[in-house]
PDB file of N, CA and C in Angstrom:
ATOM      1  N   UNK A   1     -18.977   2.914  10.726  1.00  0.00           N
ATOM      2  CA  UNK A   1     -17.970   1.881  10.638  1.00  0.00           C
ATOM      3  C   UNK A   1     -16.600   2.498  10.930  1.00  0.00           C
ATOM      4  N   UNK A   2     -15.961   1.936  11.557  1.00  0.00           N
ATOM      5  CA  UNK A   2     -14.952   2.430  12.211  1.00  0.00           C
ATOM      6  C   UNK A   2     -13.461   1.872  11.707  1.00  0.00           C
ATOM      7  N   UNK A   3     -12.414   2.096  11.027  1.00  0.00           N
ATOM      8  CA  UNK A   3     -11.184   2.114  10.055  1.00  0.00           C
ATOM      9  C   UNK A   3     -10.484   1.658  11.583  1.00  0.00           C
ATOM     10  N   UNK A   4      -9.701   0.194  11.540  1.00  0.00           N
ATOM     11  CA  UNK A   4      -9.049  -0.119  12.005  1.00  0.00           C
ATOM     12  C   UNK A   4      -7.538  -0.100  11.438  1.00  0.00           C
ATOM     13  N   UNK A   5      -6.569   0.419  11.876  1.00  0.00           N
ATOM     14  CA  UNK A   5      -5.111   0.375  11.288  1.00  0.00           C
ATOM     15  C   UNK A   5      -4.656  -1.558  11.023  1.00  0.00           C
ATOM     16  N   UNK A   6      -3.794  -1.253  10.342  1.00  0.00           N
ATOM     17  CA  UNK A   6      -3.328  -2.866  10.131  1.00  0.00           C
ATOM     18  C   UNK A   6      -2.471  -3.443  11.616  1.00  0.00           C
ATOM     19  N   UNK A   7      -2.463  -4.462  11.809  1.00  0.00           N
ATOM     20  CA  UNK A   7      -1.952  -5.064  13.039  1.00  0.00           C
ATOM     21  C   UNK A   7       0.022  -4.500  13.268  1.00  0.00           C
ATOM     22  N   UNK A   8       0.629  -4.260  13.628  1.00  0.00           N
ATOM     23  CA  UNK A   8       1.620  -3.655  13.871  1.00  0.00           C
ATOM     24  C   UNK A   8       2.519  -4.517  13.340  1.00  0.00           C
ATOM     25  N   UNK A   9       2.383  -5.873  13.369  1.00  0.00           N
ATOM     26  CA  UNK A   9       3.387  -6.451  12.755  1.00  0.00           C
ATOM     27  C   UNK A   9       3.545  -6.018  11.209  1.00  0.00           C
ATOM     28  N   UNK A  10       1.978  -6.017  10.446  1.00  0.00           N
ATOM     29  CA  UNK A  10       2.291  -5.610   9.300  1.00  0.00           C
ATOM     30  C   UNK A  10       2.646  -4.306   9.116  1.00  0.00           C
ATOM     31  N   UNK A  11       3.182  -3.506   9.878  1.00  0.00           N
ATOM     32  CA  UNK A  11       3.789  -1.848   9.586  1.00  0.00           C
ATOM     33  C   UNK A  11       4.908  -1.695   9.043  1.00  0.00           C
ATOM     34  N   UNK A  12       5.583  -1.129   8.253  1.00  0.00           N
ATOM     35  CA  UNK A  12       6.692  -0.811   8.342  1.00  0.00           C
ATOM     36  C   UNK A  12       7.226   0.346   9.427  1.00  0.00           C
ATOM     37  N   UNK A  13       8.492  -0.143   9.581  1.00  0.00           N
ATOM     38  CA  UNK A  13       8.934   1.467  10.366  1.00  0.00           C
ATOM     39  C   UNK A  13       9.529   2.302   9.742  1.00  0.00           C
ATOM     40  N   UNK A  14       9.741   3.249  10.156  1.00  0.00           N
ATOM     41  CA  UNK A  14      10.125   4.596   8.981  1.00  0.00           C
ATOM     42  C   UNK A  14      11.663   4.334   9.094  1.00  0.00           C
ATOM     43  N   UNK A  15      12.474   3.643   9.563  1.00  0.00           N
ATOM     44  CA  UNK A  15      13.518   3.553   9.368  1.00  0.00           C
ATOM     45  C   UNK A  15      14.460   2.514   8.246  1.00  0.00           C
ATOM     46  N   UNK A  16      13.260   2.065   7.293  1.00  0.00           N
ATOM     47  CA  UNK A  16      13.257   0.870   6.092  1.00  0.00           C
ATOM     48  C   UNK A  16      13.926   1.452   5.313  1.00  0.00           C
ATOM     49  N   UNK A  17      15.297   1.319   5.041  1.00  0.00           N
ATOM     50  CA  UNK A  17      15.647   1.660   3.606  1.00  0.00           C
ATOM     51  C   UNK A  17      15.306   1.155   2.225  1.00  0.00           C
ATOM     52  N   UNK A  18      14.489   2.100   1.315  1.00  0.00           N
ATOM     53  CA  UNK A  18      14.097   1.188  -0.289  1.00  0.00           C
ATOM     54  C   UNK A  18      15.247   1.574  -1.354  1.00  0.00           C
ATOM     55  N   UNK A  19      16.548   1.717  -1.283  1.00  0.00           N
ATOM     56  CA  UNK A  19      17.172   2.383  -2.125  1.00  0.00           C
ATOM     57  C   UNK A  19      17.409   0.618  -3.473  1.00  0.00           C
ATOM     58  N   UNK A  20      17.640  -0.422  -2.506  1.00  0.00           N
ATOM     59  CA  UNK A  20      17.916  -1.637  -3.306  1.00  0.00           C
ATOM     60  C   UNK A  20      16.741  -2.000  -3.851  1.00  0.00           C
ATOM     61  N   UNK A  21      15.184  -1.990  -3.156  1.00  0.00           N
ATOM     62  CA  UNK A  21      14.354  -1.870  -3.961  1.00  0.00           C
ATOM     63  C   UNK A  21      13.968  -2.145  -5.268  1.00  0.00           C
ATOM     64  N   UNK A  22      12.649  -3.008  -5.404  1.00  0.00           N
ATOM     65  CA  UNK A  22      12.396  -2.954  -7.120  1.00  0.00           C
ATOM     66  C   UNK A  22      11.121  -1.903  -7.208  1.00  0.00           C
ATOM     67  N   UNK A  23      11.174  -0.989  -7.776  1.00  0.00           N
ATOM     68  CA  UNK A  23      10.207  -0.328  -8.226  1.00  0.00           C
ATOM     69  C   UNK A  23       9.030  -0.695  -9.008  1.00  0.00           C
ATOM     70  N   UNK A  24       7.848  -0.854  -8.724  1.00  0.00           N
ATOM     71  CA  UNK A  24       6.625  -0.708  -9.983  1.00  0.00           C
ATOM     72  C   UNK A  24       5.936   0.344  -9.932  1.00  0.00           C
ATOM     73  N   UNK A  25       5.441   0.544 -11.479  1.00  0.00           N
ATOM     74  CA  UNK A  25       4.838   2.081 -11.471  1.00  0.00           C
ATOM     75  C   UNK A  25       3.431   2.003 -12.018  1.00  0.00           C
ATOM     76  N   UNK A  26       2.642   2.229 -12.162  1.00  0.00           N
ATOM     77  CA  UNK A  26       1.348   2.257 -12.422  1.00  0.00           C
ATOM     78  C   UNK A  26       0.814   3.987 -12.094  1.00  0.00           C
ATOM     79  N   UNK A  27      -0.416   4.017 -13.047  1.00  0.00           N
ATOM     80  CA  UNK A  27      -0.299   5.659 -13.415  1.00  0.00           C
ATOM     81  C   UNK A  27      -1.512   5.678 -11.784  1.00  0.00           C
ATOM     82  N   UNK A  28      -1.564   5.137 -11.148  1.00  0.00           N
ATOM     83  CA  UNK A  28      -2.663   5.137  -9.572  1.00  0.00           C
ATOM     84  C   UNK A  28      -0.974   5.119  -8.448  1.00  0.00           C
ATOM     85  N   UNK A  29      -0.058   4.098  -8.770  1.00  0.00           N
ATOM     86  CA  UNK A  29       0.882   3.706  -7.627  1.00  0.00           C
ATOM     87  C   UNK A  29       2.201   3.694  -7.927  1.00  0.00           C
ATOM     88  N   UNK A  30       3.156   3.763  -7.065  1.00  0.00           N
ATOM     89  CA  UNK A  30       4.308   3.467  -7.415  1.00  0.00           C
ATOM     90  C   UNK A  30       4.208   2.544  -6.143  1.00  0.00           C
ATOM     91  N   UNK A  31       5.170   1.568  -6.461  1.00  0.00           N
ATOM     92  CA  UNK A  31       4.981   0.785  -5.204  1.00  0.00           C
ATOM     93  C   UNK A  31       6.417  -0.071  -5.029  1.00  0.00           C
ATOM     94  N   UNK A  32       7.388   0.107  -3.919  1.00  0.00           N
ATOM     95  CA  UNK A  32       8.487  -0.504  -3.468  1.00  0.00           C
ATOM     96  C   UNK A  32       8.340  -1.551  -3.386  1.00  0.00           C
ATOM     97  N   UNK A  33       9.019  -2.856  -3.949  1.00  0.00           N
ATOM     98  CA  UNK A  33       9.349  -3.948  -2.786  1.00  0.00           C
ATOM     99  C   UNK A  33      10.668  -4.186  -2.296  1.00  0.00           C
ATOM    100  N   UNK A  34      10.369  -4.443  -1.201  1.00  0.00           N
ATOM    101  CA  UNK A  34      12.273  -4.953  -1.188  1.00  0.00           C
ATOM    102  C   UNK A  34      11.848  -6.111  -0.112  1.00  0.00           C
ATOM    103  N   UNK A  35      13.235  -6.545   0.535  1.00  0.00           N
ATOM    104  CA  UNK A  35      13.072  -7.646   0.691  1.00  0.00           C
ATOM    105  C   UNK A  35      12.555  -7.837   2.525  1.00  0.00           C
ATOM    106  N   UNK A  36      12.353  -8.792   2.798  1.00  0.00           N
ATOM    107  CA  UNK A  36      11.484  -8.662   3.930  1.00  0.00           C
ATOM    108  C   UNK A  36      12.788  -8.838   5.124  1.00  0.00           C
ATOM    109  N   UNK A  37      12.499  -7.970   6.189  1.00  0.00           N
ATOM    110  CA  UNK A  37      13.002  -8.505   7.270  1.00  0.00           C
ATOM    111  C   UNK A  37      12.416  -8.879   8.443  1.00  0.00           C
ATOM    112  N   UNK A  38      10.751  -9.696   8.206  1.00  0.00           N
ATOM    113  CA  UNK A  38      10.257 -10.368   8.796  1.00  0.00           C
ATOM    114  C   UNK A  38       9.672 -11.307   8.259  1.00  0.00           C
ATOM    115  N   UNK A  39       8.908 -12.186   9.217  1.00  0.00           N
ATOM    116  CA  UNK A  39       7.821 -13.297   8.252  1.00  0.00           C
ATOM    117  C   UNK A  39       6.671 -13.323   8.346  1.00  0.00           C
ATOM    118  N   UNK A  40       6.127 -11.794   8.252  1.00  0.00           N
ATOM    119  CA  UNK A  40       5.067 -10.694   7.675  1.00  0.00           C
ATOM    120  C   UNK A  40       5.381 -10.281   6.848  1.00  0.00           C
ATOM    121  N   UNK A  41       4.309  -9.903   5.409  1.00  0.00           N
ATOM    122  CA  UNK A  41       4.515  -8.640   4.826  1.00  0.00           C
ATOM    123  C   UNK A  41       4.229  -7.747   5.801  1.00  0.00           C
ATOM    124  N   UNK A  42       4.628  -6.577   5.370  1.00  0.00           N
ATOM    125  CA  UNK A  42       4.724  -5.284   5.985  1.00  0.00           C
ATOM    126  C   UNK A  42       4.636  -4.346   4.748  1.00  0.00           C
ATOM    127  N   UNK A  43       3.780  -3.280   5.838  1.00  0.00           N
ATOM    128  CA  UNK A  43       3.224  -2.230   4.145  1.00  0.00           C
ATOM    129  C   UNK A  43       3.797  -0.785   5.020  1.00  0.00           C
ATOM    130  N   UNK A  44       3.977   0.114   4.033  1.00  0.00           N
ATOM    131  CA  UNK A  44       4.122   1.575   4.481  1.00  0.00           C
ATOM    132  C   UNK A  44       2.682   2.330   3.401  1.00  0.00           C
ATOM    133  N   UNK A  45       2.227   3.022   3.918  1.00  0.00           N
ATOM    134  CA  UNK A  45       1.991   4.264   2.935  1.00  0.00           C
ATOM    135  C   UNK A  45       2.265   5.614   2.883  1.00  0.00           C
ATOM    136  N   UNK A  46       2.555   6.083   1.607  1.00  0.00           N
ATOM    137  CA  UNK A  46       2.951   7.328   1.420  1.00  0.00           C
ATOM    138  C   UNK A  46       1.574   8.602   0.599  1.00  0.00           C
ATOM    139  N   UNK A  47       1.333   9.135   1.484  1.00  0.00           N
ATOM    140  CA  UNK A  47       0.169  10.365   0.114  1.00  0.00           C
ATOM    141  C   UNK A  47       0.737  11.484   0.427  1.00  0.00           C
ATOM    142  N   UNK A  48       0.995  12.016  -0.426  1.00  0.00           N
ATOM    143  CA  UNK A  48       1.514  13.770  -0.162  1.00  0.00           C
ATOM    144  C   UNK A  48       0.513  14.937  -0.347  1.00  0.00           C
ATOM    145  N   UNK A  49       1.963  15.965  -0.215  1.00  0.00           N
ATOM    146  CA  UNK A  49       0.441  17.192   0.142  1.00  0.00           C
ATOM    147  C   UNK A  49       0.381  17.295  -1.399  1.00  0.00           C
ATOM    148  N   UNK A  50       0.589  16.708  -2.492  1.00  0.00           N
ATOM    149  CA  UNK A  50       0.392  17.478  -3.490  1.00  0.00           C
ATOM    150  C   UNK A  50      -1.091  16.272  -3.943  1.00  0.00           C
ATOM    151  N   UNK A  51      -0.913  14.981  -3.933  1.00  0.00           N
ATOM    152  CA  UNK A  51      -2.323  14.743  -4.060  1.00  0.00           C
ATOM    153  C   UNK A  51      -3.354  15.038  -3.313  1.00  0.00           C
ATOM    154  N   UNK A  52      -2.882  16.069  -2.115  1.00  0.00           N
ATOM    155  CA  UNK A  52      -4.505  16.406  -1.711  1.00  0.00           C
ATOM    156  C   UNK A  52      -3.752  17.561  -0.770  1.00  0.00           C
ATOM    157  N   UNK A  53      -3.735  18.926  -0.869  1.00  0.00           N
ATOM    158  CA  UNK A  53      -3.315  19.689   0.391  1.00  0.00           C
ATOM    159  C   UNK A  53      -4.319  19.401   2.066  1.00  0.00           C
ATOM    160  N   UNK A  54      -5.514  18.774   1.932  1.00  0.00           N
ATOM    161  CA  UNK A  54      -5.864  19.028   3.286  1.00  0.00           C
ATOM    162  C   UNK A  54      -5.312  17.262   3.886  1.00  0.00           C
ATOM    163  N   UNK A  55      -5.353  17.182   5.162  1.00  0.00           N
ATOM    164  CA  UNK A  55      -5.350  15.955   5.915  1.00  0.00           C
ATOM    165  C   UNK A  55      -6.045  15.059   6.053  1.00  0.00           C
ATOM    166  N   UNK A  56      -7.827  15.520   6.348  1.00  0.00           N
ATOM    167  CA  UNK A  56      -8.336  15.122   5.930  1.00  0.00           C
ATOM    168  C   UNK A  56      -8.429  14.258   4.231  1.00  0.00           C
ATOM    169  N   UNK A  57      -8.589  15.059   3.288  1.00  0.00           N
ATOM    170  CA  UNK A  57      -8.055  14.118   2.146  1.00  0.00           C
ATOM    171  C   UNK A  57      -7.371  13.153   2.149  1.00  0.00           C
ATOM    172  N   UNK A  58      -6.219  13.350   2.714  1.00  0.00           N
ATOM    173  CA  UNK A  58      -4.812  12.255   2.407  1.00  0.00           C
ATOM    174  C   UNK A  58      -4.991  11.129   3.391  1.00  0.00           C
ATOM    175  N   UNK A  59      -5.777  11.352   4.288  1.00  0.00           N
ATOM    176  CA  UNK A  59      -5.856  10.393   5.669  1.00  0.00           C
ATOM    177  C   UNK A  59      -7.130   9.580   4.952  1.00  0.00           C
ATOM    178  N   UNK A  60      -7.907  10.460   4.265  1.00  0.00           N
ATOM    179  CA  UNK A  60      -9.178   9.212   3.567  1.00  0.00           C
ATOM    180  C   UNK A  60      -8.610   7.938   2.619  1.00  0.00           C
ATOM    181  N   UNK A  61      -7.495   8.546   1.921  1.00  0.00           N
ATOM    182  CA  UNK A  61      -7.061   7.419   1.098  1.00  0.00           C
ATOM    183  C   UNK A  61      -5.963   6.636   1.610  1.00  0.00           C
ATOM    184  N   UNK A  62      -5.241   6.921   2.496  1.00  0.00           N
ATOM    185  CA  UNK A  62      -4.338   6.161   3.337  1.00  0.00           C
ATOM    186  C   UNK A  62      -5.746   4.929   3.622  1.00  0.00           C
ATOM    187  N   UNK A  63      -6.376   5.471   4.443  1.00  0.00           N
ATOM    188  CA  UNK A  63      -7.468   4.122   5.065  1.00  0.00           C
ATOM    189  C   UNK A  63      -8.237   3.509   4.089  1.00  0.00           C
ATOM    190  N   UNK A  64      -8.264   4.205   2.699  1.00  0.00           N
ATOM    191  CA  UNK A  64      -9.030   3.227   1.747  1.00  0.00           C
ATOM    192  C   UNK A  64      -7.604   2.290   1.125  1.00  0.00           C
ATOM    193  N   UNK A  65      -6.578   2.949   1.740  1.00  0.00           N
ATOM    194  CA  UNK A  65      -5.389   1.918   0.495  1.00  0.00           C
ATOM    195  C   UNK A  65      -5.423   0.671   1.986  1.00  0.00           C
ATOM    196  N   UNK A  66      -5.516   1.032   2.785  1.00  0.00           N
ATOM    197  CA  UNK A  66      -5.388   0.490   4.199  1.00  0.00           C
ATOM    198  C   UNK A  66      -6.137  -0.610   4.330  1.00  0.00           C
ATOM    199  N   UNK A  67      -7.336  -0.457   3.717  1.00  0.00           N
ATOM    200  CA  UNK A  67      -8.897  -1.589   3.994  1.00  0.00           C
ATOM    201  C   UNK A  67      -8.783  -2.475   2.846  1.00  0.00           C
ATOM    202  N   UNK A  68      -7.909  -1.680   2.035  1.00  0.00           N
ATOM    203  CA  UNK A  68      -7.986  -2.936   0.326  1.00  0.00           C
ATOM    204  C   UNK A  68      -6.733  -3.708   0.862  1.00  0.00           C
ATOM    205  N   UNK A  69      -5.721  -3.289   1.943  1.00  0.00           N
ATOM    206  CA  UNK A  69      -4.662  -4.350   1.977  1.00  0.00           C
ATOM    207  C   UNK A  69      -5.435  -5.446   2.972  1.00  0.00           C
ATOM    208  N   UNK A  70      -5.900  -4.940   3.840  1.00  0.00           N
ATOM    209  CA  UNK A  70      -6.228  -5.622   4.822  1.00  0.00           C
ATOM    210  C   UNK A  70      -7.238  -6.813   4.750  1.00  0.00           C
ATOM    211  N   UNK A  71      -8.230  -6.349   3.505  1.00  0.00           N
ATOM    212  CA  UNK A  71      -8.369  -7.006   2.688  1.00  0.00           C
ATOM    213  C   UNK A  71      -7.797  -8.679   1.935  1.00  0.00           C
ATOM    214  N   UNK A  72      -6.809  -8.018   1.621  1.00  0.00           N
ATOM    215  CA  UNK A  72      -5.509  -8.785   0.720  1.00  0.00           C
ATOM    216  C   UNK A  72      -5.153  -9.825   1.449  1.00  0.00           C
ATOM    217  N   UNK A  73      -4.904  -9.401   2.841  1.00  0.00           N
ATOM    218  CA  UNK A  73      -3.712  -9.811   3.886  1.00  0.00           C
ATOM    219  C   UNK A  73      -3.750 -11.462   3.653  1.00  0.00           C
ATOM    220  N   UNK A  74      -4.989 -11.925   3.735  1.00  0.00           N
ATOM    221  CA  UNK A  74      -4.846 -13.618   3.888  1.00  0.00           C
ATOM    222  C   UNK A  74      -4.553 -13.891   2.169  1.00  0.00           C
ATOM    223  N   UNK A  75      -4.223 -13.248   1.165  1.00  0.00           N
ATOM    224  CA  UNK A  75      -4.271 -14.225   0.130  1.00  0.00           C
ATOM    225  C   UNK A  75      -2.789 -13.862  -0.522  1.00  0.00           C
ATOM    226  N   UNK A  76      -1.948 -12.510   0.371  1.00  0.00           N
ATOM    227  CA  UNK A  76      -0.211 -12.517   0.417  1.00  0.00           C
ATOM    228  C   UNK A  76       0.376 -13.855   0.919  1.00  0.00           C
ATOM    229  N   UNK A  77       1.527 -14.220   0.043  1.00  0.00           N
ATOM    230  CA  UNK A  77       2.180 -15.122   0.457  1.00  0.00           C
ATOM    231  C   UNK A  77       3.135 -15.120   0.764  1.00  0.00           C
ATOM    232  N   UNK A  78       3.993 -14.071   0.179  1.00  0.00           N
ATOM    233  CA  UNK A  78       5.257 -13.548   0.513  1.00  0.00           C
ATOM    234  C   UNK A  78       5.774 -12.542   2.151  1.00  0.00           C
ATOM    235  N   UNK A  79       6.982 -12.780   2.692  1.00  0.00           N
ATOM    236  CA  UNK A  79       7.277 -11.620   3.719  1.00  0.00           C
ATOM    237  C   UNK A  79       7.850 -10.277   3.012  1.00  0.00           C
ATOM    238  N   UNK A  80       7.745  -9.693   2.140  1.00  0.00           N
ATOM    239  CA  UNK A  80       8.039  -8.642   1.689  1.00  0.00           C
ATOM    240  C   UNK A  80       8.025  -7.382   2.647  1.00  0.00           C
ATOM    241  N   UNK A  81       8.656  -6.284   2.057  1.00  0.00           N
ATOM    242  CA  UNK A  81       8.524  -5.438   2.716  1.00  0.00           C
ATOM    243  C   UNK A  81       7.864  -4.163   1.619  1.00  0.00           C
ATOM    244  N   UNK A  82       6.183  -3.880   1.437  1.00  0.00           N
ATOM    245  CA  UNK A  82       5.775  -2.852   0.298  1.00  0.00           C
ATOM    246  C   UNK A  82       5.611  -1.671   1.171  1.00  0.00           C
ATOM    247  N   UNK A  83       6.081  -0.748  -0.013  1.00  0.00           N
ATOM    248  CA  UNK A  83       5.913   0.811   0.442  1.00  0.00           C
ATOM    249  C   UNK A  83       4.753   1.159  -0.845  1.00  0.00           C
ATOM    250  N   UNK A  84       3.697   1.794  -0.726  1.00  0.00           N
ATOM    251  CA  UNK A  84       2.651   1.679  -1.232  1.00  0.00           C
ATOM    252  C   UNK A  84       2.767   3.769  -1.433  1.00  0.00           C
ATOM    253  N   UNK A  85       2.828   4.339  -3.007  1.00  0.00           N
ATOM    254  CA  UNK A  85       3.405   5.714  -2.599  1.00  0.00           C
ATOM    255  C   UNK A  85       1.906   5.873  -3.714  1.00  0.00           C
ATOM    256  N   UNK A  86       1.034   6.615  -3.174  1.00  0.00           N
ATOM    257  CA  UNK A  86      -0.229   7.166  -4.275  1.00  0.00           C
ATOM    258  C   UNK A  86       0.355   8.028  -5.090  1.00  0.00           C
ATOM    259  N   UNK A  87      -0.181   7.930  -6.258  1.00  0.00           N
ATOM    260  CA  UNK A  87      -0.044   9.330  -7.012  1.00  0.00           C
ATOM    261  C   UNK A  87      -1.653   9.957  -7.402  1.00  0.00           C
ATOM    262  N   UNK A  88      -0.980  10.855  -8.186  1.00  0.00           N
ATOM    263  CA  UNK A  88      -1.977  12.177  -8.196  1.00  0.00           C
ATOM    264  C   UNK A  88      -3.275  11.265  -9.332  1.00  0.00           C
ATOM    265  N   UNK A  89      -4.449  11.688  -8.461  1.00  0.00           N
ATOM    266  CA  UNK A  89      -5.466  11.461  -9.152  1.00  0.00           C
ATOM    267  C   UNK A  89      -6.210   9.934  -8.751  1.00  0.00           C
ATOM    268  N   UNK A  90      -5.375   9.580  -7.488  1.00  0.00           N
ATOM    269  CA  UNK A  90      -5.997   8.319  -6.825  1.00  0.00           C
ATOM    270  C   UNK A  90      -7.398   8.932  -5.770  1.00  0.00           C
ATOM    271  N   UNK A  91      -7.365  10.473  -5.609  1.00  0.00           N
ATOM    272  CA  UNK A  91      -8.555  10.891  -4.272  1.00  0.00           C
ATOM    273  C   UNK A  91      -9.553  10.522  -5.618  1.00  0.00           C
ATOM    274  N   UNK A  92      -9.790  10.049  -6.465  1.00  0.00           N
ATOM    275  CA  UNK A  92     -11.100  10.401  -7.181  1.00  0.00           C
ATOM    276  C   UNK A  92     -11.100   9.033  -7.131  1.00  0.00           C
ATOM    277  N   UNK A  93     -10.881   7.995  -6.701  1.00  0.00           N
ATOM    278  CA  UNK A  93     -11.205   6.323  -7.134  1.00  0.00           C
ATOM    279  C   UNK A  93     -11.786   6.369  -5.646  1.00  0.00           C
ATOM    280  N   UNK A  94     -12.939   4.828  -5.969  1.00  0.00           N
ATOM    281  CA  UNK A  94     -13.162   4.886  -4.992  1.00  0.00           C
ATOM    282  C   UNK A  94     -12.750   3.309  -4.013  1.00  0.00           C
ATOM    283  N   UNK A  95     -13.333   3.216  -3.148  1.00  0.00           N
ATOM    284  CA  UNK A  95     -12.275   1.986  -2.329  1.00  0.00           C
ATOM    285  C   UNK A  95     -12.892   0.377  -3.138  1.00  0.00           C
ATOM    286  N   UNK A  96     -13.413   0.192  -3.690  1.00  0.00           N
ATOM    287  CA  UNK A  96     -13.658  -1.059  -4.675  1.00  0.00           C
ATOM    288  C   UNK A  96     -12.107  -0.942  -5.387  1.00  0.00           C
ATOM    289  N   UNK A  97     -12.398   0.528  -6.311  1.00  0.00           N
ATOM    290  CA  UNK A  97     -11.593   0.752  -7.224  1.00  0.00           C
ATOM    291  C   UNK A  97      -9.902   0.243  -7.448  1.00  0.00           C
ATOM    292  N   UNK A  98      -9.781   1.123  -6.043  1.00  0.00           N
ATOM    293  CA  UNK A  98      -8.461   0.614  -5.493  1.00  0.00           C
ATOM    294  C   UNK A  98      -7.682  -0.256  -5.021  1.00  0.00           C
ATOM    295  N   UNK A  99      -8.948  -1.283  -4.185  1.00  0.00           N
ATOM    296  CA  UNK A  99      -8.831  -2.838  -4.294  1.00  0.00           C
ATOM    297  C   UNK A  99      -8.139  -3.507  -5.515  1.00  0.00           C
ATOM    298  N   UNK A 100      -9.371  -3.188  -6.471  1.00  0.00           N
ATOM    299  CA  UNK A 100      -9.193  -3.130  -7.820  1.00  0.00           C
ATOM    300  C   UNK A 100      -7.666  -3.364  -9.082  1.00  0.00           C
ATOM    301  N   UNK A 101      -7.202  -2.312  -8.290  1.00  0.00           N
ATOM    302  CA  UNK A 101      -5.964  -1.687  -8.714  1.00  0.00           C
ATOM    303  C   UNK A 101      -4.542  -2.552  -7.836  1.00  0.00           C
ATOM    304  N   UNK A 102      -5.104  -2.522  -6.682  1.00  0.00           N
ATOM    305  CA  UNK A 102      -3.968  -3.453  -5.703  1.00  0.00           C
ATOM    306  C   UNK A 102      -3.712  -4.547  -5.804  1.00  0.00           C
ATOM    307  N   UNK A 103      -4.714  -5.449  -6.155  1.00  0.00           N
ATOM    308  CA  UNK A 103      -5.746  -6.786  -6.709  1.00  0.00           C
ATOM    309  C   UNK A 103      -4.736  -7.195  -7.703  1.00  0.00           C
ATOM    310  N   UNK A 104      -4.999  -6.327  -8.527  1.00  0.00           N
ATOM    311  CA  UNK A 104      -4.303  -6.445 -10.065  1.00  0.00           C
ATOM    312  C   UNK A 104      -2.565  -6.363  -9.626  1.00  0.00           C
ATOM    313  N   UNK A 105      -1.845  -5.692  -9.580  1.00  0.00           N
ATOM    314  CA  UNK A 105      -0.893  -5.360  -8.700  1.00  0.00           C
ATOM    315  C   UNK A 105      -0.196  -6.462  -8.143  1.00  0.00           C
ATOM    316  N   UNK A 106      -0.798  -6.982  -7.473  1.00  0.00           N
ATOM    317  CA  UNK A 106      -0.292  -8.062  -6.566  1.00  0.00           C
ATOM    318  C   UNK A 106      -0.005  -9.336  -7.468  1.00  0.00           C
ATOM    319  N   UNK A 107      -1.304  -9.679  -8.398  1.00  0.00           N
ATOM    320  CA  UNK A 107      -1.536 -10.924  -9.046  1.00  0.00           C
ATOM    321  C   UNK A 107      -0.077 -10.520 -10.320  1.00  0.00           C
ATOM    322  N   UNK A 108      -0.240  -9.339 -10.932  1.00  0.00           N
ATOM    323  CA  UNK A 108       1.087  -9.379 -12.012  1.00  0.00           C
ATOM    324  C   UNK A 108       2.359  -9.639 -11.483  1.00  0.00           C
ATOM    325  N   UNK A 109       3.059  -9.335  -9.893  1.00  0.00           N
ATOM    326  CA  UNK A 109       4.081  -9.501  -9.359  1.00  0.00           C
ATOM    327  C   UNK A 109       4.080 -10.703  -8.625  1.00  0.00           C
ATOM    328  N   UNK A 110       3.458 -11.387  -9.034  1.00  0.00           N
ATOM    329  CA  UNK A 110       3.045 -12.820  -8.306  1.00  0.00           C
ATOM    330  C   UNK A 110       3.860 -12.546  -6.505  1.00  0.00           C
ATOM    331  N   UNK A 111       2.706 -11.732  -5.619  1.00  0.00           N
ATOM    332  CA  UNK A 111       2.684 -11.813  -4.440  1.00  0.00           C
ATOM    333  C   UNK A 111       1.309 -12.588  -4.029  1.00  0.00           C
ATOM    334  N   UNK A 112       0.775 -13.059  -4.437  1.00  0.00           N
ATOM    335  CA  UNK A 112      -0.514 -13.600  -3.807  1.00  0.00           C
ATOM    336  C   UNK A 112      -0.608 -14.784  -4.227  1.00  0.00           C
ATOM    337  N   UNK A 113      -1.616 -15.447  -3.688  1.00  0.00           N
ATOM    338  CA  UNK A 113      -0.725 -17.153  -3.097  1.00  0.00           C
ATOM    339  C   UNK A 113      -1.965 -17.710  -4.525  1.00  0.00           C
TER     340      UNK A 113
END
């Protein structure tokens, strides 16, 4: 099975400033919103080398945070703009899990329709 990236509209570009940003924290995510400057959400993700030094690693959970949004996509209602930042101890969940976790996430910040 083959990991398709999200459609480009939903990307962010690296040139998004989150400084105005509302922060949520969860001991799996920290996760930006700010406000949209399209009428897409748009997601970024962030994994560092410290939750996983190899690439492999960090590129597995980028595409599992990737498949739980993509997932999501039809039941967002909002154009937001999320920056999606893992923390340490998300390589051990697995992609239900994280759904799971995003799922939840979404429904407490009332982004999903």
């Amino acid at each position: 099975m083959q990991s398709k990236m999200l459609d480009k509209k939903h990307r962010l570009p690296r040139d998004i400033n989150f400084s105005n940003a509302k922060a949520f924290s969860s001991y799996a995510f920290l996760i930006k919103v700010g406000i949209g400057r399209s009428e897409f959400p748009r997601f970024g993700i962030v994994v560092s080398k410290k939750i996983d030094k190899r690439a492999v690693g960090r590129n597995k959970i980028k595409r599992q945070i990737r498949s739980s949004i993509e997932k999501l996509l039809p039941k967002i209602n909002s154009s937001r703009d999320i920056l999606i930042i893992a923390r340490d101890g998300i390589g051990e969940k697995s992609s239900d899990e994280i759904l799971t976790l995003l799922t939840d996430f979404f429904e407490k910040f009332k982004l999903l329709k």
